[in-house]
Protein backbone atom coordinates (compact mmCIF):
# COMPACT_ATOMS: atom_id res chain seq x y z
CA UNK A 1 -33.55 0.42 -9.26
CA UNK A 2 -34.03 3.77 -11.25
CA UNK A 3 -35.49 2.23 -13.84
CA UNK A 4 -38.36 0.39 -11.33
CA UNK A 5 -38.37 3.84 -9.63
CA UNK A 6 -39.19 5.38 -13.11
CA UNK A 7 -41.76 2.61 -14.02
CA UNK A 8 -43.63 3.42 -11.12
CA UNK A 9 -43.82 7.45 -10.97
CA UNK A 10 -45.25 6.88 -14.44
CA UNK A 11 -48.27 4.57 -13.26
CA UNK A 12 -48.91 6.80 -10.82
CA UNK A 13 -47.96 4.25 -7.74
CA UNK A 14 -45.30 6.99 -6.57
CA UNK A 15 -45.93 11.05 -6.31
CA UNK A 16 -43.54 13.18 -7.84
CA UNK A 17 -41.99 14.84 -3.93
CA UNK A 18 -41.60 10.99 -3.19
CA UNK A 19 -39.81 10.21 -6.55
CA UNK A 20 -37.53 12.61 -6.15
CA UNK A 21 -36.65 11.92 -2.83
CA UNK A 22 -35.86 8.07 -3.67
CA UNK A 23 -33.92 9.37 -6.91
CA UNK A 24 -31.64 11.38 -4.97
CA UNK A 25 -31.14 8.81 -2.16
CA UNK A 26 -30.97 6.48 -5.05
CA UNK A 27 -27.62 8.97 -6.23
CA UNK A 28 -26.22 9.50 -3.19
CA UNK A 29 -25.81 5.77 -3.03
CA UNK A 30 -24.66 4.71 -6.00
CA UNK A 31 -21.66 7.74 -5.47
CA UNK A 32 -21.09 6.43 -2.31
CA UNK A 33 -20.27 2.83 -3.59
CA UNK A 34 -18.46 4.11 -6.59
CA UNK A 35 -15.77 6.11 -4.24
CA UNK A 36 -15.69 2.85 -2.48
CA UNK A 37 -15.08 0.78 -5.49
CA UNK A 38 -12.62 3.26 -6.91
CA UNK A 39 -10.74 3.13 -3.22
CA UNK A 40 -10.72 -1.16 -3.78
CA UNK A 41 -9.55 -0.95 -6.26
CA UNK A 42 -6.80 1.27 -5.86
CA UNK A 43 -6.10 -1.28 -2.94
CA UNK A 44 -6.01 -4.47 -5.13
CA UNK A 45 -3.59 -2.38 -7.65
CA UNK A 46 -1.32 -1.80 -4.16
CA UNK A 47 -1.35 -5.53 -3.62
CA UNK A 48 -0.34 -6.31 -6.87
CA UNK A 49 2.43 -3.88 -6.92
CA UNK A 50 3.20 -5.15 -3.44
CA UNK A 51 3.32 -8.90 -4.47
CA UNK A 52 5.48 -7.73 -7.66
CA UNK A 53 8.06 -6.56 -5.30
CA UNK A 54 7.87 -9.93 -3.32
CA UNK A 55 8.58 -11.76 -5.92
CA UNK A 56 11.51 -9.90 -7.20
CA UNK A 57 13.12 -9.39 -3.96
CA UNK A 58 12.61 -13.29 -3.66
CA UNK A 59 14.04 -14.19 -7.00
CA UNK A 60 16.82 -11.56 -5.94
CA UNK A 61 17.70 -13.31 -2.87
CA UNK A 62 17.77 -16.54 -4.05
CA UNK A 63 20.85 -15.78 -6.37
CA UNK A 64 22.13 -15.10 -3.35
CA UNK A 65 21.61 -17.78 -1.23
CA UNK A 66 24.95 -19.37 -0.94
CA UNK A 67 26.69 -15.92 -1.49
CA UNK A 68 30.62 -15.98 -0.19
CA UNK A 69 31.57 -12.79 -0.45
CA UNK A 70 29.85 -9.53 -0.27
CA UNK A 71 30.82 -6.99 -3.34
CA UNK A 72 29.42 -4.04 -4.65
CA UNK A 73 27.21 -5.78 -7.40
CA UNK A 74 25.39 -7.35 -4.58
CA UNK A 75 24.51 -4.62 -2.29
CA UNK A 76 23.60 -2.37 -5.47
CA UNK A 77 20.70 -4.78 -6.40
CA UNK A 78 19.46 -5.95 -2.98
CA UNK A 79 19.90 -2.24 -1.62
CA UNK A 80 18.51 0.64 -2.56
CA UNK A 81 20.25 3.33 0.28
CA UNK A 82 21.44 3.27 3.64
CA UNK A 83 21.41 6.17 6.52
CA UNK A 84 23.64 6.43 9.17
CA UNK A 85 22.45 8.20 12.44
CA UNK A 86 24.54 10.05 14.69
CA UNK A 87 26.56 8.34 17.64
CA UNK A 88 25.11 8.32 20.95
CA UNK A 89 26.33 7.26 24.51
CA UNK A 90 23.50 5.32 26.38
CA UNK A 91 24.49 3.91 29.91
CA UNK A 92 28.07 4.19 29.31
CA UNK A 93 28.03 2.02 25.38
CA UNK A 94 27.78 3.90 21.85
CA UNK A 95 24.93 3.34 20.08
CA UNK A 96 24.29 4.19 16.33
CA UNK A 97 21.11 3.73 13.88
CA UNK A 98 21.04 2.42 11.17
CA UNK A 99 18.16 2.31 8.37
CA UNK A 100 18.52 0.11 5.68
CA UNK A 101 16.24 0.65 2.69
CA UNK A 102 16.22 -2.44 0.63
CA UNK A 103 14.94 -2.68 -2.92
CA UNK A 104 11.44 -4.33 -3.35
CA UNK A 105 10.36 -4.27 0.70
CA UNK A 106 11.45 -0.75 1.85
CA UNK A 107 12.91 0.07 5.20
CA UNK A 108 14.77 -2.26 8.03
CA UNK A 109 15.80 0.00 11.21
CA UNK A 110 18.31 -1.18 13.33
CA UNK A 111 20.66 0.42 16.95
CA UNK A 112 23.54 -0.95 16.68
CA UNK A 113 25.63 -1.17 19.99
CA UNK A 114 29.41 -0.24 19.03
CA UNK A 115 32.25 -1.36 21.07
């Protein structure tokens, strides 16, 4: 398109105010869908890393698909952390959150009701 626009200030088919009018549009564009390809393709490398995880954390839990017992080599490779929130009373029951940050997928909140 610069080139055309180039081509044709030369013959004389477009003035000079006009040229550089359409060569700074021309810019402005061509920024504009760089920033957007820059921003897809940060999202495709996000996908990737994303789909990465999935299939880890699925290769991960299929060791574990007839697992017995729970030990400590278990939990250290299909979590990363867990928090424990404070104890609350709500309509007469104790309640406690829990967020469980597992390796690969991130965060899984739960309330657990205590009795």
């Amino acid at each position: 398109m610069t080139a055309k626009l180039y081509e044709e200030k030369v013959s004389g088919a477009v003035s000079e105010s006009t040229f550089s009018v359409l060569i700074m549009k021309n810019e402005q564009e061509r920024l504009i869908k760089a920033e957007r390809l820059d921003a897809l393709l940060s999202e495709v490398k996000k996908s990737d890393q994303d789909a990465a995880h999935i299939k880890n954390w699925a290769a991960a839990i299929h060791k574990y698909l007839n697992l017995q017992e729970l030990d400590r080599e278990t939990i250290d490779e299909l979590i990363d952390h867990i928090e424990i929130g404070e104890r609350t009373v709500v309509d007469g029951k104790r309640r406690q959150n829990v967020k469980v940050f597992y390796r690969f997928v991130g965060q899984v909140n739960r309330e657990l009701d205590m009795q």
